[in-house]
N, C-alpha and C. Protein backbone atom coordinates (compact mmCIF):
# COMPACT_ATOMS: atom_id res chain seq x y z
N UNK A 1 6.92 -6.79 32.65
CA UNK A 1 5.56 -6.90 32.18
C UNK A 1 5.19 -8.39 32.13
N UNK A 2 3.97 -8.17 32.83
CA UNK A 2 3.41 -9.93 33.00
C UNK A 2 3.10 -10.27 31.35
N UNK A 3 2.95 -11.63 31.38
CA UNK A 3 2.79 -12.56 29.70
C UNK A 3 1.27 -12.18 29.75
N UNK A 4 0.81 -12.38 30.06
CA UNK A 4 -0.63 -11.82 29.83
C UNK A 4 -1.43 -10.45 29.12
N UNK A 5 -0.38 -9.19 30.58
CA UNK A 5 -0.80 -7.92 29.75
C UNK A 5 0.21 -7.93 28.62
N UNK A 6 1.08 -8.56 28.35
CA UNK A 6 1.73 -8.32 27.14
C UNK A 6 1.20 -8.62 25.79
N UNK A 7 0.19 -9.72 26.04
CA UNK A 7 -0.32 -10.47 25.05
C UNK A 7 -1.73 -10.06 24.75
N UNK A 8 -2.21 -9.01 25.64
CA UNK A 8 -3.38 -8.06 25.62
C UNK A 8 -3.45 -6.80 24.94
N UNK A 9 -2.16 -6.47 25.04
CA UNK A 9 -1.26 -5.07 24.62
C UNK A 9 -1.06 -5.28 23.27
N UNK A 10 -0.57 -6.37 23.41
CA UNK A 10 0.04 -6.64 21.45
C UNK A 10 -1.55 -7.11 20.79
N UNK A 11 -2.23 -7.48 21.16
CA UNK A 11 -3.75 -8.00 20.51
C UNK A 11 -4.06 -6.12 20.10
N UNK A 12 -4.42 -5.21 20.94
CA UNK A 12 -4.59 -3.87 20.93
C UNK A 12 -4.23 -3.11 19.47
N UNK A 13 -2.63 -3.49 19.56
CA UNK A 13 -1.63 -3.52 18.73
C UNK A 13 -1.67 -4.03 17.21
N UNK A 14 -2.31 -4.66 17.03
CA UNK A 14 -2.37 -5.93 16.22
C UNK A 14 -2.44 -4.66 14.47
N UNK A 15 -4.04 -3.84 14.78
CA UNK A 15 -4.23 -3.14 13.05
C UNK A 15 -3.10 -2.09 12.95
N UNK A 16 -2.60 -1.61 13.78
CA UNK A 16 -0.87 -0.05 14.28
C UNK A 16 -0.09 -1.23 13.34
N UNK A 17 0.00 -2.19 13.63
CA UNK A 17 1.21 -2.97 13.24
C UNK A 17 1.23 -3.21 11.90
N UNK A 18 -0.02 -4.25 11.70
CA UNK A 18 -0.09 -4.24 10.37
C UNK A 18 -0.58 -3.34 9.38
N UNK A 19 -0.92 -1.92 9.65
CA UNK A 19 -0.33 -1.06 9.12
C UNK A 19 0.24 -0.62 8.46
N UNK A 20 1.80 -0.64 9.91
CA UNK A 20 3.08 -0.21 9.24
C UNK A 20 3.95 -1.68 8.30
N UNK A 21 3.53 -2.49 8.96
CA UNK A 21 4.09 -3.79 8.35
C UNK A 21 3.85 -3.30 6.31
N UNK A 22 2.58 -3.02 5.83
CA UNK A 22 1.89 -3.38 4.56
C UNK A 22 2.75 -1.72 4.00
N UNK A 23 3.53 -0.92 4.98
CA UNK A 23 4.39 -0.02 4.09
C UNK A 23 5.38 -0.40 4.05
N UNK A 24 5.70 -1.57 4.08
CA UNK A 24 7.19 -2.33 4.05
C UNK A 24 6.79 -3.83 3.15
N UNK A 25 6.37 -4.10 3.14
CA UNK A 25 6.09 -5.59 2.55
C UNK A 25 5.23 -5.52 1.20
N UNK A 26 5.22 -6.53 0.19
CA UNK A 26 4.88 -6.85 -1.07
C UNK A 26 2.79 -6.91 -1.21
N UNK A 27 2.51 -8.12 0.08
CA UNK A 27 1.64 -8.32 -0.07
C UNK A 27 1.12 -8.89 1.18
N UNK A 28 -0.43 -8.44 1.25
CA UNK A 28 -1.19 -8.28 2.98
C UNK A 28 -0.59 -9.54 3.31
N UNK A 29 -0.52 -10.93 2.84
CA UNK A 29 0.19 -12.01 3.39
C UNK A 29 1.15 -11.36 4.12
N UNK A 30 1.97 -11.08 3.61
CA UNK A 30 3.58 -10.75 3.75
C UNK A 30 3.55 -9.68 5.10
N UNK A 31 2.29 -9.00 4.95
CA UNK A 31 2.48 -8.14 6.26
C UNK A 31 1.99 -8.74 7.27
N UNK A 32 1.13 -9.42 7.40
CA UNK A 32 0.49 -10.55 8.08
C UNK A 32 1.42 -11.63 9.08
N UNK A 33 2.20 -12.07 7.99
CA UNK A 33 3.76 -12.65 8.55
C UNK A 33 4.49 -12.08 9.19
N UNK A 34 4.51 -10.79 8.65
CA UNK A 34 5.53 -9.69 9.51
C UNK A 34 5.36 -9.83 10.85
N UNK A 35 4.13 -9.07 11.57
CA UNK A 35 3.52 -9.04 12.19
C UNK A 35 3.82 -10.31 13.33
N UNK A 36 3.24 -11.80 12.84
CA UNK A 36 3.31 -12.35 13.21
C UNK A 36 4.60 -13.22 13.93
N UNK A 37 5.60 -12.59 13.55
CA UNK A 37 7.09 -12.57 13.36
C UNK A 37 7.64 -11.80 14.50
N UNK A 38 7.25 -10.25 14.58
CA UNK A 38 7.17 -8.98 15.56
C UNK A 38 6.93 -9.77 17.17
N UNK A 39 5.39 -10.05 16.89
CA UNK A 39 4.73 -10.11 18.21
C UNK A 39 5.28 -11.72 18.77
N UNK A 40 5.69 -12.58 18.09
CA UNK A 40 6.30 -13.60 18.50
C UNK A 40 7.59 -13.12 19.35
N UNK A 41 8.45 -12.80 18.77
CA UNK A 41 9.83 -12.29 19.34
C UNK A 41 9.27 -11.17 20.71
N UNK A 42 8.21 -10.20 20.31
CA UNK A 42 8.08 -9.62 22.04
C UNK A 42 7.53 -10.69 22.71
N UNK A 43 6.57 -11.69 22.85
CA UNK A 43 6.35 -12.69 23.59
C UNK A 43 7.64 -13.56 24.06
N UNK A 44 8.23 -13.91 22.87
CA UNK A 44 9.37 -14.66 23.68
C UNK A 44 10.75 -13.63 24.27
N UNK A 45 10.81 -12.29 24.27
CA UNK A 45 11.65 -11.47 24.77
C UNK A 45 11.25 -10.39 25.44
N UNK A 46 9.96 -10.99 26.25
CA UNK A 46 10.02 -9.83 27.66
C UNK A 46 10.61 -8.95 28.10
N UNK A 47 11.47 -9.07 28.73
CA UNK A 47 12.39 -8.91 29.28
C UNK A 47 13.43 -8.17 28.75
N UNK A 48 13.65 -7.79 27.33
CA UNK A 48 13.75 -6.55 26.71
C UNK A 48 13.50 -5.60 26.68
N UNK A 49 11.79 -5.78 27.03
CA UNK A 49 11.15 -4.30 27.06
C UNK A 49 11.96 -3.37 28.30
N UNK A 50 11.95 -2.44 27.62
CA UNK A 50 12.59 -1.72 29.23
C UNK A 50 11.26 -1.26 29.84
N UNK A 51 11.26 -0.99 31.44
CA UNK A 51 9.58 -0.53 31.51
C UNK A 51 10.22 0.88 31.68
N UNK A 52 8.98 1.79 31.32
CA UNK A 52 8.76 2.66 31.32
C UNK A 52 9.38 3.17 29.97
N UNK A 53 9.33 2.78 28.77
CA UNK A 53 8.95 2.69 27.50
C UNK A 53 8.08 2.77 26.88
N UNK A 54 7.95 3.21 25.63
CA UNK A 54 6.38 2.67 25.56
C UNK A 54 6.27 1.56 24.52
N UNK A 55 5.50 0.36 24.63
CA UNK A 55 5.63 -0.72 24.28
C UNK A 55 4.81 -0.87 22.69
N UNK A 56 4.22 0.43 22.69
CA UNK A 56 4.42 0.26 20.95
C UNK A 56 5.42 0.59 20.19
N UNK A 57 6.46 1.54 20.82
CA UNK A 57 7.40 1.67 20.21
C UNK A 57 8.33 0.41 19.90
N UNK A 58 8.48 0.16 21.17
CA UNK A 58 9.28 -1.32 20.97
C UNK A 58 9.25 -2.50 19.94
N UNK A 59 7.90 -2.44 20.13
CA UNK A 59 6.83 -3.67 18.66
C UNK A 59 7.44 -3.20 17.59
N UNK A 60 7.23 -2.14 17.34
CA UNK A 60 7.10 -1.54 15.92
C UNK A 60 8.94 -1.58 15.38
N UNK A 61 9.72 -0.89 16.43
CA UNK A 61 11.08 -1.37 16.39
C UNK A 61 11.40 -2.86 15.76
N UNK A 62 10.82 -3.83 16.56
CA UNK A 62 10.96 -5.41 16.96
C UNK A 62 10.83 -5.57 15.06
N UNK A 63 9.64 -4.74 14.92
CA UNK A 63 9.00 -5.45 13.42
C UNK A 63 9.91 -4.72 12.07
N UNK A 64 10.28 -3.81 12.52
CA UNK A 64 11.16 -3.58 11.56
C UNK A 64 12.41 -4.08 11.39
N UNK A 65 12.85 -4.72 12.28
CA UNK A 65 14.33 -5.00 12.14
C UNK A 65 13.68 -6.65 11.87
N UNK A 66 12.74 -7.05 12.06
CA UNK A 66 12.07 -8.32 11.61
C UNK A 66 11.98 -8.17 10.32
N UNK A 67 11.31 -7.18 9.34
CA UNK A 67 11.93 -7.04 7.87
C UNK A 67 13.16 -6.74 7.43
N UNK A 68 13.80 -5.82 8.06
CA UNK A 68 15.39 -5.82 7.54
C UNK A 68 16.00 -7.37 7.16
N UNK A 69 15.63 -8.43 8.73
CA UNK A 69 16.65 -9.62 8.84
C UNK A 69 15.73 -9.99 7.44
N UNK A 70 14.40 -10.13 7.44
CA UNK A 70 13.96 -10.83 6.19
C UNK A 70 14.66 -10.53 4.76
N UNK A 71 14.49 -9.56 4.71
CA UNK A 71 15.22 -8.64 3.43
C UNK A 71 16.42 -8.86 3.05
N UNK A 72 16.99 -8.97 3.78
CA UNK A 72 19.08 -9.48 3.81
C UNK A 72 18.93 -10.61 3.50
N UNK A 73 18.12 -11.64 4.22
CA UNK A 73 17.92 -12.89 3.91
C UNK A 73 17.36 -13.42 2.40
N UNK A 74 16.21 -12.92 2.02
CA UNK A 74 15.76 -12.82 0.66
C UNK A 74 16.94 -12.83 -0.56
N UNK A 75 17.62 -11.78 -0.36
CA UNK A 75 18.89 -10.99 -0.68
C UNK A 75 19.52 -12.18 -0.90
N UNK A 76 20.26 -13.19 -0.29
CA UNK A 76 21.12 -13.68 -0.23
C UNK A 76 20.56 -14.92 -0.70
N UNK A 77 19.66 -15.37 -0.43
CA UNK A 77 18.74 -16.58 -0.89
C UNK A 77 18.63 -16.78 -2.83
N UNK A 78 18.48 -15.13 -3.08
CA UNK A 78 17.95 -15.04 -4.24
C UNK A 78 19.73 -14.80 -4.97
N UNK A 79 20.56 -14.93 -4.13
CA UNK A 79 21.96 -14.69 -4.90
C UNK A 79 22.45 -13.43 -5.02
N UNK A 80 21.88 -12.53 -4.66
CA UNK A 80 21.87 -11.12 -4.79
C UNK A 80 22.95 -10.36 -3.71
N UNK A 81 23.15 -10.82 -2.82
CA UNK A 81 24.15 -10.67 -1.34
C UNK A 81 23.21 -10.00 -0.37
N UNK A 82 24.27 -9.25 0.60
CA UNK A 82 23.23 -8.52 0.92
C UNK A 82 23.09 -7.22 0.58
N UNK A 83 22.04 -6.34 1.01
CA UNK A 83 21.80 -5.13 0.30
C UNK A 83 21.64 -4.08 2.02
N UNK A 84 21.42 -2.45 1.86
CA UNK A 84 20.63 -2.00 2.89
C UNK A 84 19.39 -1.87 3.04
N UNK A 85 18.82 -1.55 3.97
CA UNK A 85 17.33 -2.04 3.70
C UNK A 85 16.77 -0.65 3.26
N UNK A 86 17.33 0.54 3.44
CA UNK A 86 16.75 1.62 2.62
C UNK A 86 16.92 1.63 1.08
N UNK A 87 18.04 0.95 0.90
CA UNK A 87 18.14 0.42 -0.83
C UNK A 87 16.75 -0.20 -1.63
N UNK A 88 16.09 -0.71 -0.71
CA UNK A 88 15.03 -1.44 -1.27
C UNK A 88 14.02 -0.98 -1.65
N UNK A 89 13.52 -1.13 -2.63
CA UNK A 89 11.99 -0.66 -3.12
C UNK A 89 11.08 -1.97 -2.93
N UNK A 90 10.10 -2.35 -1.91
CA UNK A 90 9.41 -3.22 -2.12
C UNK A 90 8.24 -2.89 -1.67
N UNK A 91 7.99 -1.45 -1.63
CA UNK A 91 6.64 -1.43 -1.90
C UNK A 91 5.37 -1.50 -2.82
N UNK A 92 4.58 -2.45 -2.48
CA UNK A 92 3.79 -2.42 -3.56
C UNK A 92 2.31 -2.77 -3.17
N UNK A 93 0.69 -1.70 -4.18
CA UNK A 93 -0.16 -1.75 -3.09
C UNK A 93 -0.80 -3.13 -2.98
N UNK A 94 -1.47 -3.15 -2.38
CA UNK A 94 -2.56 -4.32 -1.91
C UNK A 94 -3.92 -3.82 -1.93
N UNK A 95 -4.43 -4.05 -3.11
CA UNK A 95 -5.93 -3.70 -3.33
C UNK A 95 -6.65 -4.00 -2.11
N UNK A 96 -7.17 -3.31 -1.26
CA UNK A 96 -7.75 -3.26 -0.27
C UNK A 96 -9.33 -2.87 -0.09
N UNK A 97 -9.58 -2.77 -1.50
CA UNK A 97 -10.88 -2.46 -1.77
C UNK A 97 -12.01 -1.65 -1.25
N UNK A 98 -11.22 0.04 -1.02
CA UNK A 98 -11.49 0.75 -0.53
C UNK A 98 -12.69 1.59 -1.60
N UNK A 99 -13.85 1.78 -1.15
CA UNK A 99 -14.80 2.50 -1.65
C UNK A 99 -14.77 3.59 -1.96
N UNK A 100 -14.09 4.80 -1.56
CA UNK A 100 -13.99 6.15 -2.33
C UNK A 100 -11.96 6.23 -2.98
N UNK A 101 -12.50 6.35 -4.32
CA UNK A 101 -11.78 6.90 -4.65
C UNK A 101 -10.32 8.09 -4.28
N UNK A 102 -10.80 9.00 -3.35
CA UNK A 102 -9.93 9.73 -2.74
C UNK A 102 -9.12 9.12 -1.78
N UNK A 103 -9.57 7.87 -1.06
CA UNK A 103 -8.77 7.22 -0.20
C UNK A 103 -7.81 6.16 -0.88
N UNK A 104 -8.19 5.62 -1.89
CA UNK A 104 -7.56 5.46 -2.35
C UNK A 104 -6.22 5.52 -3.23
N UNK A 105 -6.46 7.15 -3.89
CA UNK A 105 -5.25 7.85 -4.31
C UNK A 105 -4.27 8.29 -3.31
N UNK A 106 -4.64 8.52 -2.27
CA UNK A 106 -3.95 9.07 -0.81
C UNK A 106 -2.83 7.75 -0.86
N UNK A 107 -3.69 6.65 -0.38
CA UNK A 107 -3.29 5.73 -0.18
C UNK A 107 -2.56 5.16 -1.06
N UNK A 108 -2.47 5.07 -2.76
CA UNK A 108 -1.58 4.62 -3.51
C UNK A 108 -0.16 5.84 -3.11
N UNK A 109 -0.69 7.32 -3.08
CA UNK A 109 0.53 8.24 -3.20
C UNK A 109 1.15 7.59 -2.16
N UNK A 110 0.44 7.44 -0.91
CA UNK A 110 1.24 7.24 0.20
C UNK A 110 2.66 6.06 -0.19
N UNK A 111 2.06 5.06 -0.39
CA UNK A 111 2.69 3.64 -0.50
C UNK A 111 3.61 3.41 -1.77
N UNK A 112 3.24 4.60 -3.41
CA UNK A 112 3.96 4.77 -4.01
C UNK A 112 5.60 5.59 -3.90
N UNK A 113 5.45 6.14 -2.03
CA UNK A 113 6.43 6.42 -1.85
C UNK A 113 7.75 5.90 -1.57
N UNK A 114 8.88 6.12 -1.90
CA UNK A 114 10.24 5.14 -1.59
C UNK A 114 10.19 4.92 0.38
N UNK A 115 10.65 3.51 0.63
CA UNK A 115 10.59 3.22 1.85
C UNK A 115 10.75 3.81 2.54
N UNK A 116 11.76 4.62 2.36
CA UNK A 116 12.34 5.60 3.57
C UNK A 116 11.30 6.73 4.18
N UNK A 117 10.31 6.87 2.99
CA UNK A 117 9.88 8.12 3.42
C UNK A 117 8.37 7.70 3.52
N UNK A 118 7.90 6.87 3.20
CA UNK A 118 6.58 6.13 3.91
C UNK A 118 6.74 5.81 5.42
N UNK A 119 8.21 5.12 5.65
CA UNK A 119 7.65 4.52 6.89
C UNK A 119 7.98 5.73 8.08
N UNK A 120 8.01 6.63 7.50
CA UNK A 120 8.63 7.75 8.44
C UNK A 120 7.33 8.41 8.66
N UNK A 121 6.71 8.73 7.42
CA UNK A 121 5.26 9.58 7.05
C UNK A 121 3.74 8.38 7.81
N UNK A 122 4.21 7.92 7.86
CA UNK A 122 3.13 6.53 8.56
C UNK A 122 3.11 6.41 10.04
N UNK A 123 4.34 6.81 10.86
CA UNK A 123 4.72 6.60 11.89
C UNK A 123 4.39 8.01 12.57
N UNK A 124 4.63 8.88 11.80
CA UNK A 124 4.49 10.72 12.32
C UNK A 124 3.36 10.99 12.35
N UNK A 125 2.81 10.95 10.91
CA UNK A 125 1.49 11.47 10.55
C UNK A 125 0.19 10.11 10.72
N UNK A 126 0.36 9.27 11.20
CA UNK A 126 -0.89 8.60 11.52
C UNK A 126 -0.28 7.61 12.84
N UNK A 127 0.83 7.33 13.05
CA UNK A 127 0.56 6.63 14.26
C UNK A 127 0.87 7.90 15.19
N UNK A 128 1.26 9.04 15.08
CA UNK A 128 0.75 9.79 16.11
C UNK A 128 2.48 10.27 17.12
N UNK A 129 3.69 9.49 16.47
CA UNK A 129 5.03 9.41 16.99
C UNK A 129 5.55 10.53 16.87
N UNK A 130 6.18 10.91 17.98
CA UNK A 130 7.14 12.24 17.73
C UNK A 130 8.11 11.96 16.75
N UNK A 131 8.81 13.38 15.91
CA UNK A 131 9.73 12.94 15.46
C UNK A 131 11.58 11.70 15.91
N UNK A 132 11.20 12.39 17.22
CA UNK A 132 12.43 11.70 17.91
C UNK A 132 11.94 10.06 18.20
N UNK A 133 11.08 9.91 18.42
CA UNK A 133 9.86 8.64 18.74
C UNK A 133 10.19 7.56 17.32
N UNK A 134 10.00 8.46 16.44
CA UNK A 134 10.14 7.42 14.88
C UNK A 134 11.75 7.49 14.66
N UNK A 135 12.82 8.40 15.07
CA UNK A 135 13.67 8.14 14.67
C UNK A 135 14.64 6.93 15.23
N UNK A 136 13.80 6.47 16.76
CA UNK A 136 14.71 5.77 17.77
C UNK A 136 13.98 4.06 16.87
N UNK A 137 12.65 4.16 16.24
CA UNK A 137 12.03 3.22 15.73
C UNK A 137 12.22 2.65 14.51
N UNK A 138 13.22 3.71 14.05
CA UNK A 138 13.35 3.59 12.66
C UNK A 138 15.33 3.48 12.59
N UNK A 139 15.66 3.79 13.69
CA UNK A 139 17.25 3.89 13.57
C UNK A 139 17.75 5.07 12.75
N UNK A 140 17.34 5.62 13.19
CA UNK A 140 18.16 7.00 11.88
C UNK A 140 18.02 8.26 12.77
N UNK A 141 18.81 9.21 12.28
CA UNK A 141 19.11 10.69 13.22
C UNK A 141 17.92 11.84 13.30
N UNK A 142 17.63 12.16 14.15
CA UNK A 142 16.05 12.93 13.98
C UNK A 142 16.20 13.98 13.08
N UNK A 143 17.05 14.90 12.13
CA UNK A 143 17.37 15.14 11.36
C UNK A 143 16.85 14.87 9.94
N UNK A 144 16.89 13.40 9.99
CA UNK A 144 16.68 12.67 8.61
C UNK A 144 14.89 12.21 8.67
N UNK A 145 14.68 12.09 10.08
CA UNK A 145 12.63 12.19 10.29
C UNK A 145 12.80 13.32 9.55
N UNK A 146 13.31 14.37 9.93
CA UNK A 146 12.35 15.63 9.21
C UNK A 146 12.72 15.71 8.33
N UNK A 147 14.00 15.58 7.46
CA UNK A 147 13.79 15.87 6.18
C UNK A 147 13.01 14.76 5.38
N UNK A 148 13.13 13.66 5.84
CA UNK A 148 12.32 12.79 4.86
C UNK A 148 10.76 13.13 5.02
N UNK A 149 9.94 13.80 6.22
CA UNK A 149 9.11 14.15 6.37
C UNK A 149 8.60 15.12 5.28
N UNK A 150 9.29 15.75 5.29
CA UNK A 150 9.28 17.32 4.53
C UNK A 150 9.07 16.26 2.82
N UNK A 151 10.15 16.16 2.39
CA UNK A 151 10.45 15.40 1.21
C UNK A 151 9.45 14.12 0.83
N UNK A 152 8.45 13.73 1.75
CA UNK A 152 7.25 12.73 1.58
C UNK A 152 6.34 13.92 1.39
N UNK A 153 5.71 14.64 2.01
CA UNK A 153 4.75 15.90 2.03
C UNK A 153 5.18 16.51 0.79
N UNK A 154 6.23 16.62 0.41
CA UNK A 154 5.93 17.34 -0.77
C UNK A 154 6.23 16.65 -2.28
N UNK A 155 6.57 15.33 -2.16
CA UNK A 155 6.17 14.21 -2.98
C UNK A 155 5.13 14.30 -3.34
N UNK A 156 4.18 13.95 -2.31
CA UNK A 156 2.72 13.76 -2.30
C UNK A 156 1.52 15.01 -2.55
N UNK A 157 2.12 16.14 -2.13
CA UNK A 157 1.24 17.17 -2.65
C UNK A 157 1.67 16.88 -4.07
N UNK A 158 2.71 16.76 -4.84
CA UNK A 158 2.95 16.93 -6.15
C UNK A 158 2.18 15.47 -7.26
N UNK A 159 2.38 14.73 -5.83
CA UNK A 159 1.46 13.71 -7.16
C UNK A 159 0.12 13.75 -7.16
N UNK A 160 -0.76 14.05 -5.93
CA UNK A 160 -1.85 14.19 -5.83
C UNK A 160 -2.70 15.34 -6.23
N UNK A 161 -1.74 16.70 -6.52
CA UNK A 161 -2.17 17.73 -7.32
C UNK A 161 -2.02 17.23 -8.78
N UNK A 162 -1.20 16.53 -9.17
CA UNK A 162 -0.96 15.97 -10.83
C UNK A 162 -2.36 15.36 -10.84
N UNK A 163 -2.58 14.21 -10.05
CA UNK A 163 -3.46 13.26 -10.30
C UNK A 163 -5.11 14.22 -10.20
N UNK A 164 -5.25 15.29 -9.73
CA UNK A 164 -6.38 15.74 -9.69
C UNK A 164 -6.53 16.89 -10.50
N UNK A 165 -5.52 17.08 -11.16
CA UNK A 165 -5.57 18.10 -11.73
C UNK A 165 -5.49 19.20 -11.73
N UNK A 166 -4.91 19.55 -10.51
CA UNK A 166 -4.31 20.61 -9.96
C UNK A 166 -3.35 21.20 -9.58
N UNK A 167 -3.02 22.14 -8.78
CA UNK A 167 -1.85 23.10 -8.95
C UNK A 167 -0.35 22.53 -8.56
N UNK A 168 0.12 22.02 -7.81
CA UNK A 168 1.27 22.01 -7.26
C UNK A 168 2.06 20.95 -8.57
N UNK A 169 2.79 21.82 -9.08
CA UNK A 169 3.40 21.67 -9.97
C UNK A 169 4.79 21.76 -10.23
């Protein structure tokens, strides 16, 4: 892939990413960086891509293991050693100053979810990835897409029926 369409592709790319980046990171900065972190490393590692891939998968790969290294690093910085990166809870929302209410609760349930099962539920249910698609993106056995799938969906019916006052109990 020429530097050009690559750098056309990842512009395309840019809101998919940060996205998934802001279900992994503290604060829109932080996903912002992510991001910026991601699409650097596919610019300078072409030649990785395999063709006939598909090159959002790759990004999105690129950017996650771009928070893992961050995360280990943090980890060790802060004295802590290192940790796994599903160990981590660092989600947290980013007032985004969304006008209805309902998108907003969606959106806190979503992100109030433990990592594992946001970035799985983010990748399936809105970027549109097969289960096997998120599991090659996410490193884990397609097995564990669906149960964490299952186990986010019914997280979230349970908090969002609490929060409205309704049934799923």
């Amino acid at each position: 892939m020429d530097h050009s369409a690559l750098r056309r592709d990842l512009i395309d790319l840019l809101p998919r990413l940060r996205r998934f980046a802001s279900t992994l990171v503290a604060s829109a900065a932080d996903a912002d960086d992510l991001v910026q972190i991601a699409c650097l490393r596919a610019i300078e590692r072409p030649d990785s891509f395999l063709p006939g891939t598909r090159l959002d998968a790759w990004v999105f790969t690129i950017l996650r293991n771009a928070w893992r290294d961050d995360l280990r690093r943090r980890r060790v910085r802060d004295g802590q050693g290192t940790i796994d990166a599903e160990a981590a809870s660092e989600l947290v929302d980013a007032n985004d100053g969304a006008a209805h209410l309902a998108e907003r609760e969606v959106r806190d349930a979503v992100l109030g979810l433990p990592e594992g099962l946001s970035s799985v539920l983010l990748l399936v249910s809105v970027e549109g990835y097969t289960y096997a698609e998120a599991a090659r993106i996410l490193d884990i056995p397609a097995g564990t897409v669906t149960s964490r799938i299952a186990r986010a969906r019914a997280m979230l019916a349970t908090s969002l029926g609490e929060e409205r006052g309704g049934g799923a109990r």
